[in-house]
N, C-alpha and C. Protein backbone atom coordinates (compact mmCIF):
# COMPACT_ATOMS: atom_id res chain seq x y z
N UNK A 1 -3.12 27.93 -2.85
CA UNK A 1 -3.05 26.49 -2.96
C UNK A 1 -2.26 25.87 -1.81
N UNK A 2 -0.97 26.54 -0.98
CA UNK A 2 -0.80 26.22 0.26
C UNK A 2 -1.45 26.33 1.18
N UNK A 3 -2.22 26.76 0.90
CA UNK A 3 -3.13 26.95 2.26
C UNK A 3 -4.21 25.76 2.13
N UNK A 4 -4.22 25.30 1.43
CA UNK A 4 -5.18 24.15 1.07
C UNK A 4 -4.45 23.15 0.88
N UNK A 5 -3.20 23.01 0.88
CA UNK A 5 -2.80 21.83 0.69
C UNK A 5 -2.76 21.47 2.38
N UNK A 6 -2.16 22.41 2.95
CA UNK A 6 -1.63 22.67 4.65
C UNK A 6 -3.16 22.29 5.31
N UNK A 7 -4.15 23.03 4.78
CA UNK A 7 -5.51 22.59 5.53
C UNK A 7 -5.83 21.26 5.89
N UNK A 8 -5.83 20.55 4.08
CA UNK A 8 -6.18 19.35 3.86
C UNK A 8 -5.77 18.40 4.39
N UNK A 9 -4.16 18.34 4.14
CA UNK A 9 -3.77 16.76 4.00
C UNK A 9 -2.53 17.03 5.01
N UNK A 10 -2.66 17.99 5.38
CA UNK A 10 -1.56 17.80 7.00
C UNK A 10 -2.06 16.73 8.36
N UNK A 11 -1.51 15.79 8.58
CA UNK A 11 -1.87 14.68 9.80
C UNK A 11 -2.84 13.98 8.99
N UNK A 12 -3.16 14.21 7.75
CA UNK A 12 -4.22 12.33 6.89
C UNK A 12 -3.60 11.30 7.47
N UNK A 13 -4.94 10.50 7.60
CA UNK A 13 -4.46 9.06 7.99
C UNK A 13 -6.28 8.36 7.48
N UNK A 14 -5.70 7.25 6.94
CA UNK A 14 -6.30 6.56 6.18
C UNK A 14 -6.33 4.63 6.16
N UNK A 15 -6.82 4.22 6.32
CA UNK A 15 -6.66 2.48 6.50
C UNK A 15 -7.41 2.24 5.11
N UNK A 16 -6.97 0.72 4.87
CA UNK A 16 -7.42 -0.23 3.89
C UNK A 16 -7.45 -1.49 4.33
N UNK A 17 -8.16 -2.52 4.51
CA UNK A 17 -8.44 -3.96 4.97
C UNK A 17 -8.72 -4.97 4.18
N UNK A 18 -7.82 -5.80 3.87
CA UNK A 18 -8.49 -6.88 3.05
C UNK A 18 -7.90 -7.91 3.05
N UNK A 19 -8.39 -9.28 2.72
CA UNK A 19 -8.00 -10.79 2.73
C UNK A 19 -7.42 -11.32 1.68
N UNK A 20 -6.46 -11.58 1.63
CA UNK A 20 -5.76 -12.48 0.68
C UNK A 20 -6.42 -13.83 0.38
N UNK A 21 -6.60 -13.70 -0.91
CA UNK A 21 -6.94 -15.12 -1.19
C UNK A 21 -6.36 -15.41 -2.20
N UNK A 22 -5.98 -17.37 -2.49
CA UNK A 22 -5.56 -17.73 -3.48
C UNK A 22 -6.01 -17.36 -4.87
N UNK A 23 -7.39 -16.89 -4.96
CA UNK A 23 -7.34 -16.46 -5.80
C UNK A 23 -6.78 -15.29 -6.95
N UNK A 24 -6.55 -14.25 -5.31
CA UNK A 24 -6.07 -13.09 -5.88
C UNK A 24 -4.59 -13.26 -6.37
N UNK A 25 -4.13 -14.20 -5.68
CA UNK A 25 -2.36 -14.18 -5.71
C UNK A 25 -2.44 -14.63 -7.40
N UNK A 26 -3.53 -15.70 -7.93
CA UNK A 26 -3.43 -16.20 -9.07
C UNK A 26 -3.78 -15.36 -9.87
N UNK A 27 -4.35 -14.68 -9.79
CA UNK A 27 -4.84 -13.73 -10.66
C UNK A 27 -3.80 -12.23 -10.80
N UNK A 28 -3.24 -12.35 -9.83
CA UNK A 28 -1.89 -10.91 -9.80
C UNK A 28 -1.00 -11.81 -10.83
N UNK A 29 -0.61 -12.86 -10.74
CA UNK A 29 0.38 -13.69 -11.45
C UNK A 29 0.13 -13.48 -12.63
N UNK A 30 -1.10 -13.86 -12.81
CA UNK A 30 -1.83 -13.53 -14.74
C UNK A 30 -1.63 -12.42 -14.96
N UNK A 31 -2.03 -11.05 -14.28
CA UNK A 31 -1.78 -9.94 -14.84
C UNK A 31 -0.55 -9.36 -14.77
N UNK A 32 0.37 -9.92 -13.86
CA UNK A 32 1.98 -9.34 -14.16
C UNK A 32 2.37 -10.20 -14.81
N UNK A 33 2.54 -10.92 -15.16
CA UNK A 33 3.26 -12.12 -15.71
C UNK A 33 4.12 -12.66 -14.86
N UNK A 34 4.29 -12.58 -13.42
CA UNK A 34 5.29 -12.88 -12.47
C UNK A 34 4.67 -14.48 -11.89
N UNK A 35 5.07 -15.25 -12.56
CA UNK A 35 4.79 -16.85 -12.43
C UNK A 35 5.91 -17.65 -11.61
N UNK A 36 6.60 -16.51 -10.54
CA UNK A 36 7.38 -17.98 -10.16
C UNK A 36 6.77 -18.87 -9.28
N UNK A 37 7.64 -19.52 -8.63
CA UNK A 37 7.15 -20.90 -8.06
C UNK A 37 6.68 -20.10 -6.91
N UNK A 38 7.36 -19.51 -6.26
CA UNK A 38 7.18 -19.21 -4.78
C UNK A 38 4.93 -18.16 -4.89
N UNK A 39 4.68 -18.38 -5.87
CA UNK A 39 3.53 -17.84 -5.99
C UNK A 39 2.21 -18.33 -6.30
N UNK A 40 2.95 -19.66 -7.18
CA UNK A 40 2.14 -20.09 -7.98
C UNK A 40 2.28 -21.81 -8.01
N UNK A 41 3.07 -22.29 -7.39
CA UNK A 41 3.22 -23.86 -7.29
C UNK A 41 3.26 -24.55 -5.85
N UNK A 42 2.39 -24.58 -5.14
CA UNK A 42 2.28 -24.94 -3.85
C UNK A 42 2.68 -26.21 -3.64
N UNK A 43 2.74 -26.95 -4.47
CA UNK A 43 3.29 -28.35 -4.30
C UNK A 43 4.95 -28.23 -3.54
N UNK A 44 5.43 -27.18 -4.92
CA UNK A 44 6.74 -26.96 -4.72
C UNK A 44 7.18 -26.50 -3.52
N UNK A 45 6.43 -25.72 -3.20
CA UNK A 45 6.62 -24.68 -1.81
C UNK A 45 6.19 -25.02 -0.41
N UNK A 46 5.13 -26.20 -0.77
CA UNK A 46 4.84 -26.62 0.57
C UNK A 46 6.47 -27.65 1.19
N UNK A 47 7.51 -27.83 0.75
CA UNK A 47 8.33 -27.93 1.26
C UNK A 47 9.59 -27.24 1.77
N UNK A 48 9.06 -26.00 1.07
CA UNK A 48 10.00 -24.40 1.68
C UNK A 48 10.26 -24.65 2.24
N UNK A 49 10.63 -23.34 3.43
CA UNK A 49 10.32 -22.55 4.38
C UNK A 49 9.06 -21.86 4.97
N UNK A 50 8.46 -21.74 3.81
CA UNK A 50 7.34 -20.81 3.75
C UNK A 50 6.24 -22.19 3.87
N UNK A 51 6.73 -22.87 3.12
CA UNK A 51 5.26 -24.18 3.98
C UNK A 51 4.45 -23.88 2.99
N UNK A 52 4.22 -22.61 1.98
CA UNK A 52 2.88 -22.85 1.08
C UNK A 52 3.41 -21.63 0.42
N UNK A 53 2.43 -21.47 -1.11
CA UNK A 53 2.70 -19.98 -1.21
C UNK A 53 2.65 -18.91 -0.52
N UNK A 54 3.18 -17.68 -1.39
CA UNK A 54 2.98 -16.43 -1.13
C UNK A 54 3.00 -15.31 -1.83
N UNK A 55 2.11 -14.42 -1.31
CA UNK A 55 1.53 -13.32 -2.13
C UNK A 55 2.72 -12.27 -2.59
N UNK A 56 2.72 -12.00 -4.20
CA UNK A 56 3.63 -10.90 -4.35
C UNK A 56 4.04 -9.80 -3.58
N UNK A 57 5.23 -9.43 -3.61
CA UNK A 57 5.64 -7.93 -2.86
C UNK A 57 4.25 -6.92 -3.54
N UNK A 58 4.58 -6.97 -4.90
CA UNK A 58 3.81 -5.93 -5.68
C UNK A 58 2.75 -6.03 -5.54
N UNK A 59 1.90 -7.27 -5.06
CA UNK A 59 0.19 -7.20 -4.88
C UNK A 59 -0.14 -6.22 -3.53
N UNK A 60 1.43 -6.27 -2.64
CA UNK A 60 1.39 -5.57 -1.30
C UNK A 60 1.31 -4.01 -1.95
N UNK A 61 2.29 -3.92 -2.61
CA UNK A 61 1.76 -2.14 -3.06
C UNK A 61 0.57 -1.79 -3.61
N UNK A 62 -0.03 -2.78 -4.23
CA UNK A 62 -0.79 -2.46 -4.66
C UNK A 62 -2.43 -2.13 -3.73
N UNK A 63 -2.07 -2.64 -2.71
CA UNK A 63 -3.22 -2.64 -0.93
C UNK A 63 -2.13 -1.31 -0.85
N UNK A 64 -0.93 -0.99 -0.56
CA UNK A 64 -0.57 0.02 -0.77
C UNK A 64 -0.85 1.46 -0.87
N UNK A 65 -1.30 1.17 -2.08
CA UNK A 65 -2.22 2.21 -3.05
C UNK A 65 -3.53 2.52 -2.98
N UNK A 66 -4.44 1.62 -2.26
CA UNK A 66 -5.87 1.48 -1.97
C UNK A 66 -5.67 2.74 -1.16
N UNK A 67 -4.82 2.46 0.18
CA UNK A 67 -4.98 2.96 1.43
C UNK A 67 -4.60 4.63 0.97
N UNK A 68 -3.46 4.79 0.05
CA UNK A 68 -3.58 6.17 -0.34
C UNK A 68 -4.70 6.69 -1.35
N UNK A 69 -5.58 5.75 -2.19
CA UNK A 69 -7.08 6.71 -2.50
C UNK A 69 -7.78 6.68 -1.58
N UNK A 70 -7.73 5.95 -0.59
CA UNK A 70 -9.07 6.45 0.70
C UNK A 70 -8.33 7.88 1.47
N UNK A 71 -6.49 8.04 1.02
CA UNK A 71 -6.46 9.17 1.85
C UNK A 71 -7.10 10.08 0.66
N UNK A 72 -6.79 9.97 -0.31
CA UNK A 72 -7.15 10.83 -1.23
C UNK A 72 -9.06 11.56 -1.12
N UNK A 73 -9.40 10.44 -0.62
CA UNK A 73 -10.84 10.80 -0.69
C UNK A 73 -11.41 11.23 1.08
N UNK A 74 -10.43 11.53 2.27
CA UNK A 74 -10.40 12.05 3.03
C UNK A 74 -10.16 13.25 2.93
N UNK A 75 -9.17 13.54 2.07
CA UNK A 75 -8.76 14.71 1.64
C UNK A 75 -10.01 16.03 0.70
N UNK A 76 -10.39 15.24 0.44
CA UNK A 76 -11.30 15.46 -0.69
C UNK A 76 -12.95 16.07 0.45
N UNK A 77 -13.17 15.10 1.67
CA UNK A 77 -13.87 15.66 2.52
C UNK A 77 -13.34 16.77 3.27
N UNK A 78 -12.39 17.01 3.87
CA UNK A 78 -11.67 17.94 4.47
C UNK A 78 -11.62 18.95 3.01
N UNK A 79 -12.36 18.95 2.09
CA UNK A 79 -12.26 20.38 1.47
C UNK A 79 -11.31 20.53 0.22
N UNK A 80 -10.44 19.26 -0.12
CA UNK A 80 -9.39 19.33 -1.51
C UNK A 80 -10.20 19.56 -2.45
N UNK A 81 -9.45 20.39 -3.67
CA UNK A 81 -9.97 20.11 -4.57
C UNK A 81 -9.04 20.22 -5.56
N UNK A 82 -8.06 19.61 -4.98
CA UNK A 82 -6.48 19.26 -5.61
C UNK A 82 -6.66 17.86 -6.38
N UNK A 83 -5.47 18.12 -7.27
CA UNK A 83 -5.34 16.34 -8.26
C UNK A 83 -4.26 15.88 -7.64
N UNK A 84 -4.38 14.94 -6.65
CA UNK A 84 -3.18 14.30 -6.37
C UNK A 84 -2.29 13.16 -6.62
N UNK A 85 -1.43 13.01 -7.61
CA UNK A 85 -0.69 12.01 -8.04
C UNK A 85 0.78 11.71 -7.70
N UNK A 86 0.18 10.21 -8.00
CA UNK A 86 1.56 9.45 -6.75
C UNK A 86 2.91 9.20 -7.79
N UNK A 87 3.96 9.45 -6.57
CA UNK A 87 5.51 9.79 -7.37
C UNK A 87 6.25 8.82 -7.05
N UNK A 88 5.35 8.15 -6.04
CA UNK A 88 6.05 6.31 -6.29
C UNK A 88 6.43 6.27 -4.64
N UNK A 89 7.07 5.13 -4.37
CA UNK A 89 7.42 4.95 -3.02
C UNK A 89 8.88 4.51 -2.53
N UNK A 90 9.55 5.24 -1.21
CA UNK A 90 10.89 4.95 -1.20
C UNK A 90 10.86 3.87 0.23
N UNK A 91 11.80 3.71 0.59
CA UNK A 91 11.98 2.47 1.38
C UNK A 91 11.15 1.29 1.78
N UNK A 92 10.51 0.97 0.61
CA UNK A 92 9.72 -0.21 0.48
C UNK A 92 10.17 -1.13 0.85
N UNK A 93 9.84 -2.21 1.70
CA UNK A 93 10.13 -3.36 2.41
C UNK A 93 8.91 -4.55 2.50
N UNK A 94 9.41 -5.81 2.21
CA UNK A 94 8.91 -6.57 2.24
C UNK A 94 9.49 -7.56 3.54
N UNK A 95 8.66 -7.55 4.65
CA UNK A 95 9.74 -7.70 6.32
C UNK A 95 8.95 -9.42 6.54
N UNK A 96 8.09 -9.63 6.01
CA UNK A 96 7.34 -10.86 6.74
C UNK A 96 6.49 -11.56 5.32
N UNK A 97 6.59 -12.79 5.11
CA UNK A 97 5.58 -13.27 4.11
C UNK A 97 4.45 -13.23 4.77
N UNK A 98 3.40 -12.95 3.56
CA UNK A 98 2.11 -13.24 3.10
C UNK A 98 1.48 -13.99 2.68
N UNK A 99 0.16 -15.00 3.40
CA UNK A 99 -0.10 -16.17 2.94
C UNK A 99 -1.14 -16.20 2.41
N UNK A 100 -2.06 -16.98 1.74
CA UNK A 100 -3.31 -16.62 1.24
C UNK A 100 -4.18 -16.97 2.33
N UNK A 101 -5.28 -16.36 2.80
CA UNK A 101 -5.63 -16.13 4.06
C UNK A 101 -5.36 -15.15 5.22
N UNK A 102 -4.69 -14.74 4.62
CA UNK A 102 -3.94 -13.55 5.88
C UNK A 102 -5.32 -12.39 5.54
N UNK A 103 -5.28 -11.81 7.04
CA UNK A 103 -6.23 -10.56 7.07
C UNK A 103 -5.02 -9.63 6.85
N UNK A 104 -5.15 -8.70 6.07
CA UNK A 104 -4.16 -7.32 6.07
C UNK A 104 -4.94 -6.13 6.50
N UNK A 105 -3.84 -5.21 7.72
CA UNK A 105 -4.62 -3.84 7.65
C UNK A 105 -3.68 -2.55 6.93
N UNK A 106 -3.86 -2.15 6.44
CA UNK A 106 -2.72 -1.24 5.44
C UNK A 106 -2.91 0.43 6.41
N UNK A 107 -2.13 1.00 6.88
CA UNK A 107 -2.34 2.39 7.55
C UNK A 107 -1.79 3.35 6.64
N UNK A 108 -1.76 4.22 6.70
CA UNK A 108 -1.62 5.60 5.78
C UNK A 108 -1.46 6.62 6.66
N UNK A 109 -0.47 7.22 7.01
CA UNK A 109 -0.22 8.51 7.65
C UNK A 109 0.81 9.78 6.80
N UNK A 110 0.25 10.53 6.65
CA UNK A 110 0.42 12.02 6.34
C UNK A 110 1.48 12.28 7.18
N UNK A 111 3.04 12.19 6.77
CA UNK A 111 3.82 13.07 8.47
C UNK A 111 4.40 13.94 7.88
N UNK A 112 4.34 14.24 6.66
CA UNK A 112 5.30 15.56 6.64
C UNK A 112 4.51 15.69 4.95
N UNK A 113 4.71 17.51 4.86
CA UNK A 113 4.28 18.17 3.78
C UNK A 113 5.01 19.54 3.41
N UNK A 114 5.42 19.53 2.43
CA UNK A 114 6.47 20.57 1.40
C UNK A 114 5.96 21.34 0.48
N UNK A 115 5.20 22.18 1.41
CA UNK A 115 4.20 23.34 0.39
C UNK A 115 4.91 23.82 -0.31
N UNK A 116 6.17 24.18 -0.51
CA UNK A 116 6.95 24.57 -2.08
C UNK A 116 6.99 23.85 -2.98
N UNK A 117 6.91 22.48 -2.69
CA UNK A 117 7.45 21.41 -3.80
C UNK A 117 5.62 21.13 -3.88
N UNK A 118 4.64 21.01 -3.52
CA UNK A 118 3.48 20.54 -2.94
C UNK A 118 2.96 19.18 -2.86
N UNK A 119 3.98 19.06 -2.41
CA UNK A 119 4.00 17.54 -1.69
C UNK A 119 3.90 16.83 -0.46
N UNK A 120 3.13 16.12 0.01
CA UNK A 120 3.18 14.62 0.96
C UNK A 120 3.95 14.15 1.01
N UNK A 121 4.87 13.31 2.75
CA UNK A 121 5.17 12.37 2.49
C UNK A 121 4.10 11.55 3.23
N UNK A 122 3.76 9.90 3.32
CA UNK A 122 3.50 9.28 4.29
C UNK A 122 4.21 8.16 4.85
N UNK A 123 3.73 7.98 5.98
CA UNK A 123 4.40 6.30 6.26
C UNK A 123 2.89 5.48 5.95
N UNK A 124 3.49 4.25 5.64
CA UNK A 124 2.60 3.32 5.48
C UNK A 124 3.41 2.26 5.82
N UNK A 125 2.15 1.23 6.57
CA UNK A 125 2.45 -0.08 7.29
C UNK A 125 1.17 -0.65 6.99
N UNK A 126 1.85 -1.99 6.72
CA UNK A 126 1.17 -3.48 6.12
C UNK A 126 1.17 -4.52 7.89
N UNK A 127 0.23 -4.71 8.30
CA UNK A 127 0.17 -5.72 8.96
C UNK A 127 -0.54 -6.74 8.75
N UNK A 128 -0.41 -8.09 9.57
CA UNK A 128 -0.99 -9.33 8.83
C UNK A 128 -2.15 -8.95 10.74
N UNK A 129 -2.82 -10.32 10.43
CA UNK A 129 -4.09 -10.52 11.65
C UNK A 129 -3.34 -10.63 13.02
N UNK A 130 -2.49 -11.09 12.87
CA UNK A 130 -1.76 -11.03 14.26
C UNK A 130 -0.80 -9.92 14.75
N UNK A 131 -0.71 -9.17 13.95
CA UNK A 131 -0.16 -7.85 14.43
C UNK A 131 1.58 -7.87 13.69
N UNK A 132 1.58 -9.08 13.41
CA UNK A 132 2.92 -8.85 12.74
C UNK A 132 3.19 -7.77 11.40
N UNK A 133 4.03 -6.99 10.95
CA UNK A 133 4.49 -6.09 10.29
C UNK A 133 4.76 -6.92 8.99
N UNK A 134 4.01 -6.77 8.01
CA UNK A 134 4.45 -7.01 6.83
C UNK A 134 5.63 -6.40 5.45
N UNK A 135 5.13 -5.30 5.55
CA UNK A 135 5.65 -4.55 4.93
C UNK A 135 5.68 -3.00 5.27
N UNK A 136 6.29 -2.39 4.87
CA UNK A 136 6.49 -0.74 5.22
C UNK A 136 7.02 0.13 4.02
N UNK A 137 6.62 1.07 4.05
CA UNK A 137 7.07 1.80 2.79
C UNK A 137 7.00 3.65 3.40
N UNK A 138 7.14 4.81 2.24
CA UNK A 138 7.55 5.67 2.27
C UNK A 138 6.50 6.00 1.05
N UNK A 139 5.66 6.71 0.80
CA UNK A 139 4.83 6.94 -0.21
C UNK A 139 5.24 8.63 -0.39
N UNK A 140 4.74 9.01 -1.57
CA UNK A 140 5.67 10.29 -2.15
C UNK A 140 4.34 11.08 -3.00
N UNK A 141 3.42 11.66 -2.56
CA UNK A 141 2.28 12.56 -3.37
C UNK A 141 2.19 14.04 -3.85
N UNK A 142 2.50 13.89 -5.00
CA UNK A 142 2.35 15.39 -5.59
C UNK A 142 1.23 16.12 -5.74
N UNK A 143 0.75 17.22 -5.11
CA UNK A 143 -0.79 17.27 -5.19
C UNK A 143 -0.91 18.54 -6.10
N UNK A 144 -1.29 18.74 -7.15
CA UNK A 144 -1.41 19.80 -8.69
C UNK A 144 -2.62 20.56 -8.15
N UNK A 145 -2.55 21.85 -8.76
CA UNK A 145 -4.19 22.40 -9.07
C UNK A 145 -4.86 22.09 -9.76
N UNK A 146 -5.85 21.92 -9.52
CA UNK A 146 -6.81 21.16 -10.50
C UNK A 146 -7.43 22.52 -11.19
């Protein structure tokens, strides 16, 4: 199973792309119950800082998470036939707001793997359309025998 984990998912790298829209931000709000203003009352906010809403941290993990099942299913071409489940993420950062409209590209890189423990780590980076850095995180994958 090290030898397949080492095959597989050593140097993965994986993207996810997608557009924020007001809708989605409204609809993350409904399903977390996270209704504050800064998300959900643009009236209020168009006199921020921020000039308008913005999209949850957590809707960001959750593009996050996309980008690690497309690694998952890279993995899966390269020959896995491992169950890999996620152990959550460490130095998560939220560095730049998110507006509705923003293009996001989410990256996924594989840099280090702990065939004793049989685990992934990756880096992952959130950018908006202009290249600015949204967010960054530390993703943590345990990969089981299936």
């Amino acid at each position: 199973m090290a030898d397949q984990l080492s095959r597989t998912v050593t140097g993965l790298m994986a993207s996810y792309a997608t557009t924020v829209r007001d809708e989605d931000i409204a609809r993350f709000a409904e399903l977390s119950g996270d209704d504050y203003e800064a998300h959900t009352d643009a009236e209020a906010m168009a006199g921020s800082r921020f000039g308008g809403i913005i999209a949850h941290g957590a809707l960001l993990v959750g593009y996050m998470s996309a980008a690690g099942t497309k690694a998952i299913h890279e993995a899966r071409l390269r020959g896995s036939t491992m169950i890999p489940v996620s152990l959550g993420f460490d130095r998560l950062r939220f560095v730049a707001p998110v507006y509705p409209g923003d293009r996001l590209a989410v990256t996924y890189h594989v840099r280090e793997i702990d065939l004793e423990r049989q685990r992934s780590v990756a880096d992952i980076e959130v950018t908006n359309q202009s290249g600015t850095v949204v967010a960054v995180a530390e993703h943590l994958m345990k990969w089981l025998q299936s």
